[in-house]
Protein backbone atom coordinates (compact mmCIF):
# COMPACT_ATOMS: atom_id res chain seq x y z
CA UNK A 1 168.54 171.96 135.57
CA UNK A 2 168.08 168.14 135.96
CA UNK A 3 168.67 166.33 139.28
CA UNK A 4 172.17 164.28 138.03
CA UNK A 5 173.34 168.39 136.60
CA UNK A 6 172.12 169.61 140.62
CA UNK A 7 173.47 166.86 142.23
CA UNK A 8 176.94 167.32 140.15
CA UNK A 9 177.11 171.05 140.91
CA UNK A 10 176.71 170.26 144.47
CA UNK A 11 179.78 167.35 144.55
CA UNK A 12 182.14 170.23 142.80
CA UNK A 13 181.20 172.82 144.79
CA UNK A 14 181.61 170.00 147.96
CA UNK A 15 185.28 169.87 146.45
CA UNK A 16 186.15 173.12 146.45
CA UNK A 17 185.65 173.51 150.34
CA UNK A 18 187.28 170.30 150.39
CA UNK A 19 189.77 171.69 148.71
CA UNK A 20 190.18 174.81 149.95
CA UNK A 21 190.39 172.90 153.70
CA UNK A 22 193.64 171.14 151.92
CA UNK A 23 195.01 174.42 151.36
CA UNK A 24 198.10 175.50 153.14
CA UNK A 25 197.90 178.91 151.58
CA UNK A 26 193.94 179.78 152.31
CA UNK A 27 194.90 178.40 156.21
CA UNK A 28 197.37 180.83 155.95
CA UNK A 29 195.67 183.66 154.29
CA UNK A 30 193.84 184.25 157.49
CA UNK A 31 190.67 183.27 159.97
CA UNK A 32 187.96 183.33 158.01
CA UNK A 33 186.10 179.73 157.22
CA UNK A 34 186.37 177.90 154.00
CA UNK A 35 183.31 178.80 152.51
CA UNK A 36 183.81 182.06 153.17
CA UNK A 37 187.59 182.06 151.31
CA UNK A 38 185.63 180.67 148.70
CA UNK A 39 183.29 182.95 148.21
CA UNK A 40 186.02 185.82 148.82
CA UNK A 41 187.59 184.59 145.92
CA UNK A 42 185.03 183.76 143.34
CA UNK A 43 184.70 188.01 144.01
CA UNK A 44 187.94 188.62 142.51
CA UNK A 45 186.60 186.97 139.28
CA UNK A 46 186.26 189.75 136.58
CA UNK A 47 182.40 190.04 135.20
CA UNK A 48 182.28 187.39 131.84
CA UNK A 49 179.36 186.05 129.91
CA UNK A 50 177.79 183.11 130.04
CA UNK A 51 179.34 180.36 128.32
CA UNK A 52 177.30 177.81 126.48
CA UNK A 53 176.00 174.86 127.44
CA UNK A 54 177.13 172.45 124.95
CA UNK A 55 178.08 168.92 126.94
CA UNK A 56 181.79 167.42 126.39
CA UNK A 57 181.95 164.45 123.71
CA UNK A 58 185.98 164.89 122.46
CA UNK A 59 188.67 162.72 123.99
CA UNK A 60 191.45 164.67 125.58
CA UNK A 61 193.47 163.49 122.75
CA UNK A 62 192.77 166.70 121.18
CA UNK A 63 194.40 168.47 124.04
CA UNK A 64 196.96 171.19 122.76
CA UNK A 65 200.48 169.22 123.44
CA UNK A 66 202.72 170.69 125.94
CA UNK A 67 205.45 173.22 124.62
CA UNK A 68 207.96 171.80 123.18
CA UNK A 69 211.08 170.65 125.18
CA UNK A 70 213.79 171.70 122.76
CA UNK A 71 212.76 175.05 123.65
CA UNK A 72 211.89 174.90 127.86
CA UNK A 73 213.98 175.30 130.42
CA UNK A 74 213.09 172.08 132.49
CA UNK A 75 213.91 170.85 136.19
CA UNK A 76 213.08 168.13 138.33
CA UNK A 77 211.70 167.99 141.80
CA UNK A 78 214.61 168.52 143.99
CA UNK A 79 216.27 171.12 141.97
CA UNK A 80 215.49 174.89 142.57
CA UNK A 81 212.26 175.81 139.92
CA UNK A 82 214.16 178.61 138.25
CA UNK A 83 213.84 178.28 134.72
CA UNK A 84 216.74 180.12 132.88
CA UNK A 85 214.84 181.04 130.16
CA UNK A 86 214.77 185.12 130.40
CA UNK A 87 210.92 186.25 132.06
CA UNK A 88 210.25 183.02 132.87
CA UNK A 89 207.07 182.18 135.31
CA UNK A 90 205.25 184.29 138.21
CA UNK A 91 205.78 183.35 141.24
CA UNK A 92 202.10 182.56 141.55
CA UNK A 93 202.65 180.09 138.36
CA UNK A 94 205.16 178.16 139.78
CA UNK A 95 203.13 177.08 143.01
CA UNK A 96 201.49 174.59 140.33
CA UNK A 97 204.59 172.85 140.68
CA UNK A 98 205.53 174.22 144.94
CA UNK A 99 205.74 172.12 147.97
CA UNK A 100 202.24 172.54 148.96
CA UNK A 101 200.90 171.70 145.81
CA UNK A 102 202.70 168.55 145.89
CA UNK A 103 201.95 167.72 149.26
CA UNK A 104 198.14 168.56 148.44
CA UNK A 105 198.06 165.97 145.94
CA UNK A 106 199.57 163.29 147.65
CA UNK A 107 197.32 164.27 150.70
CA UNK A 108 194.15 163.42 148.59
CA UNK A 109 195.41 160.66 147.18
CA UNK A 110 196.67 159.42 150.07
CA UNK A 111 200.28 158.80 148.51
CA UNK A 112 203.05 158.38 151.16
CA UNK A 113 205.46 160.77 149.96
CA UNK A 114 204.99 163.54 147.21
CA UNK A 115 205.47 162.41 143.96
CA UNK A 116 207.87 163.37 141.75
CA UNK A 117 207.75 166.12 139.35
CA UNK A 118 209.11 168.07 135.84
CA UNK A 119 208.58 171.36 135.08
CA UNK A 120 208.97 173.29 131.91
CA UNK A 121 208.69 176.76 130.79
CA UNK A 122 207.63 177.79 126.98
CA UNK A 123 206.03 180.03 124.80
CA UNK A 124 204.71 182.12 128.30
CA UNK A 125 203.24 178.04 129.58
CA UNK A 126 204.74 176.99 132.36
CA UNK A 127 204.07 173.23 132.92
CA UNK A 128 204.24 170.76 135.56
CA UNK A 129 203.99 166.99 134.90
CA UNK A 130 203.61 164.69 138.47
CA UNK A 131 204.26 161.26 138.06
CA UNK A 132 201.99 159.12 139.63
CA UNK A 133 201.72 155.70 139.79
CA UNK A 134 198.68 155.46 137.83
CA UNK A 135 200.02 157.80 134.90
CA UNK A 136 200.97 161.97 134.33
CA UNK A 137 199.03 164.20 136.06
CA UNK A 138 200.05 167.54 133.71
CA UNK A 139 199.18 171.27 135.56
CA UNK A 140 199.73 174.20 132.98
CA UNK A 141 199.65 177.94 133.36
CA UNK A 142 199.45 179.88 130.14
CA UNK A 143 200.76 183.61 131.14
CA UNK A 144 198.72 186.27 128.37
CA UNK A 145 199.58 189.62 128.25
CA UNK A 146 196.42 190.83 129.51
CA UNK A 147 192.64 189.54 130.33
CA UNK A 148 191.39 190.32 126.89
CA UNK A 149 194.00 187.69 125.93
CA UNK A 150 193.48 185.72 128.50
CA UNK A 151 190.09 185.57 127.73
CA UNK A 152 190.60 184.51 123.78
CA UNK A 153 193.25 182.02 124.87
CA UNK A 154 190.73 180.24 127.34
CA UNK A 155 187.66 180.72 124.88
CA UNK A 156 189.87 178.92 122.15
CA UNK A 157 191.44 176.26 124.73
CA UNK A 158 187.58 175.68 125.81
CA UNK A 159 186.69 174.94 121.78
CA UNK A 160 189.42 173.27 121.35
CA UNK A 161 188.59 170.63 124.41
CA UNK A 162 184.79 170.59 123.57
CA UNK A 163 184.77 171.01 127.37
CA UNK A 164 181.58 171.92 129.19
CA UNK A 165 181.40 175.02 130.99
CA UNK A 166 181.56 174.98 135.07
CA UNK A 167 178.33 176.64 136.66
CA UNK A 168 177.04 177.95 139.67
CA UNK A 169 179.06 177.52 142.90
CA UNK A 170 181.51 175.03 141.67
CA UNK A 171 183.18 177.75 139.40
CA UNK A 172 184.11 179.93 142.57
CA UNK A 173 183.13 182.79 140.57
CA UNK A 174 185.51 182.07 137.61
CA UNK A 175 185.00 181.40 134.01
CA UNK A 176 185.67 177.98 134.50
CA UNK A 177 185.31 174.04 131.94
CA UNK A 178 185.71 170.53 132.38
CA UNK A 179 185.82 167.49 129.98
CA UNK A 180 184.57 164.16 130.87
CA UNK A 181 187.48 162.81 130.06
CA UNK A 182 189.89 164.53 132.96
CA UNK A 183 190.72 168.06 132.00
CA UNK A 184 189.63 171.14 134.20
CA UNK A 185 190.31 174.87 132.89
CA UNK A 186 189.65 177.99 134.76
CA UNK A 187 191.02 181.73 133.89
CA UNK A 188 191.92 184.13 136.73
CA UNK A 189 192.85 187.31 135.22
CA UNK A 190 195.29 187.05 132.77
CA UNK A 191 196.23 183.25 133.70
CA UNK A 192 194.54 180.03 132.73
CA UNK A 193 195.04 176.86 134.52
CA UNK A 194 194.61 173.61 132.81
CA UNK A 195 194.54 170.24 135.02
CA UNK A 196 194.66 167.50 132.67
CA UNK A 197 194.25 163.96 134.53
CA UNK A 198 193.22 162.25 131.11
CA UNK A 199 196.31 159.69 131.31
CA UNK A 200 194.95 158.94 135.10
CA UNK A 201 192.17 155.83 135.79
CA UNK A 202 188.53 156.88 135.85
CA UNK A 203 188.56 156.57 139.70
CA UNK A 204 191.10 158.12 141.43
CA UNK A 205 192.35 157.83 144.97
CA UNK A 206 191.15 155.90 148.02
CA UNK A 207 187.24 157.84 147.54
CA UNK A 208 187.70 156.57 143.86
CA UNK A 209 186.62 160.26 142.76
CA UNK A 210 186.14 160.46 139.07
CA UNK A 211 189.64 161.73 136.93
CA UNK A 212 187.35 164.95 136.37
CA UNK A 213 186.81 165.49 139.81
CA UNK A 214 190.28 164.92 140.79
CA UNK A 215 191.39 167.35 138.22
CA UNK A 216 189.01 170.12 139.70
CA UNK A 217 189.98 169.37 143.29
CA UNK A 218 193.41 169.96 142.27
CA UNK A 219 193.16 173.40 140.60
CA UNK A 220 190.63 174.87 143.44
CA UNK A 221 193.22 174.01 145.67
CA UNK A 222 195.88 175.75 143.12
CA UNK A 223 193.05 179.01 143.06
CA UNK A 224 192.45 179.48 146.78
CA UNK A 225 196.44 179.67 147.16
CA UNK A 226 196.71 182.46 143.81
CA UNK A 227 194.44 184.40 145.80
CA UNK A 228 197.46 185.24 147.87
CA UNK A 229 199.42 186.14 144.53
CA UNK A 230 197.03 187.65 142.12
């Protein structure tokens, strides 16, 4: 591994105690310390093969588009998140689009108030679009039946992205990809979450963190609260 691939690993991994610190659900969850309710996490992860190491080169414009609103059940922040559609999202889906989750993000980026938010639910995705200042910040959970499927839809999603797979500490234990370009994936059972910052500006925030990193800080602070759920 070079030293810009170490010294990488080591900022992501940084952010995931960062962002498990964020976390109203892992304070909640108990005593223990942050590395340690990252590490008890990453051993919920179910046992997967290595992923390969081809580096990200495809713009996020190949991202799969959002399902379609003719057929979601949508809401904005202020309104109850019950989609009407019938089986609509877990409970543990819909903190993507929760209080905390909103008051996580404006915490790191330092926003005065939480920004305001849409949510959707489609073809077993449930979606939640912030609008920030600086562009959409999109969070999606794809529901799959099971973790075989899970697994395919993720492997597919990963292919689709060209993303580059998330090793060693930073992936908490998770199979786990990221694109240059903003977008962070990681399956948990039979859920993936993608965190697609691609319409955000390279640096983010008032520690002008890359989009990527932004993205990731995002869904490790969405993970160490579905430990709670899952």
């Amino acid at each position: 591994m070079n030293r810009a691939l170490k010294a990488r690993t080591h900022t992501m991994a940084s952010l995931a105690v960062a962002s498990l610190l964020l976390s109203g659900c892992a304070a909640a969850a108990g005593s223990t310390s942050p590395v340690e309710s990252a590490a008890a996490t990453a051993t919920t992860a179910p046992a997967t093969a290595p992923l390969s190491e081809v580096p990200a080169t495809a713009p996020l414009s190949e991202v799969p588009a959002t399902a379609p609103a003719a057929s979601a059940a949508a809401t904005h922040s202020g309104d109850q998140h019950t989609p009407t559609q019938a089986a609509g999202p877990s409970k543990a889906s819909q903190m993507i689009c929760a209080q905390e989750t909103s008051d996580d993000i404006a915490s790191i980026l330092a926003l005065t108030e939480p920004p305001h938010t849409v949510d959707n639910w489609a073809g077993a995705t449930y979606t939640c679009t912030y609008h920030l200042a600086d562009g959409p910040l999109v969070i999606s959970v794809k529901e799959s039946p099971g973790p075989a499927a899970a697994r395919k839809y993720f492997d597919a999603l990963q292919g689709k992205l060209k993303a580059e797979p998330i090793r060693g500490l930073a992936n908490l234990g998770f199979p786990a990809a990221q694109t240059p370009d903003g977008s962070v994936v990681f399956l948990k059972d039979s859920s993936t979450l993608h965190v697609n910052a691609a319409a955000l500006p390279a640096a983010v925030g008032p520690q002008d963190v890359t989009h990527t990193d932004f993205a990731y800080q995002v869904a490790t602070t969405i993970l160490a609260c579905w430990k709670e759920h899952h």
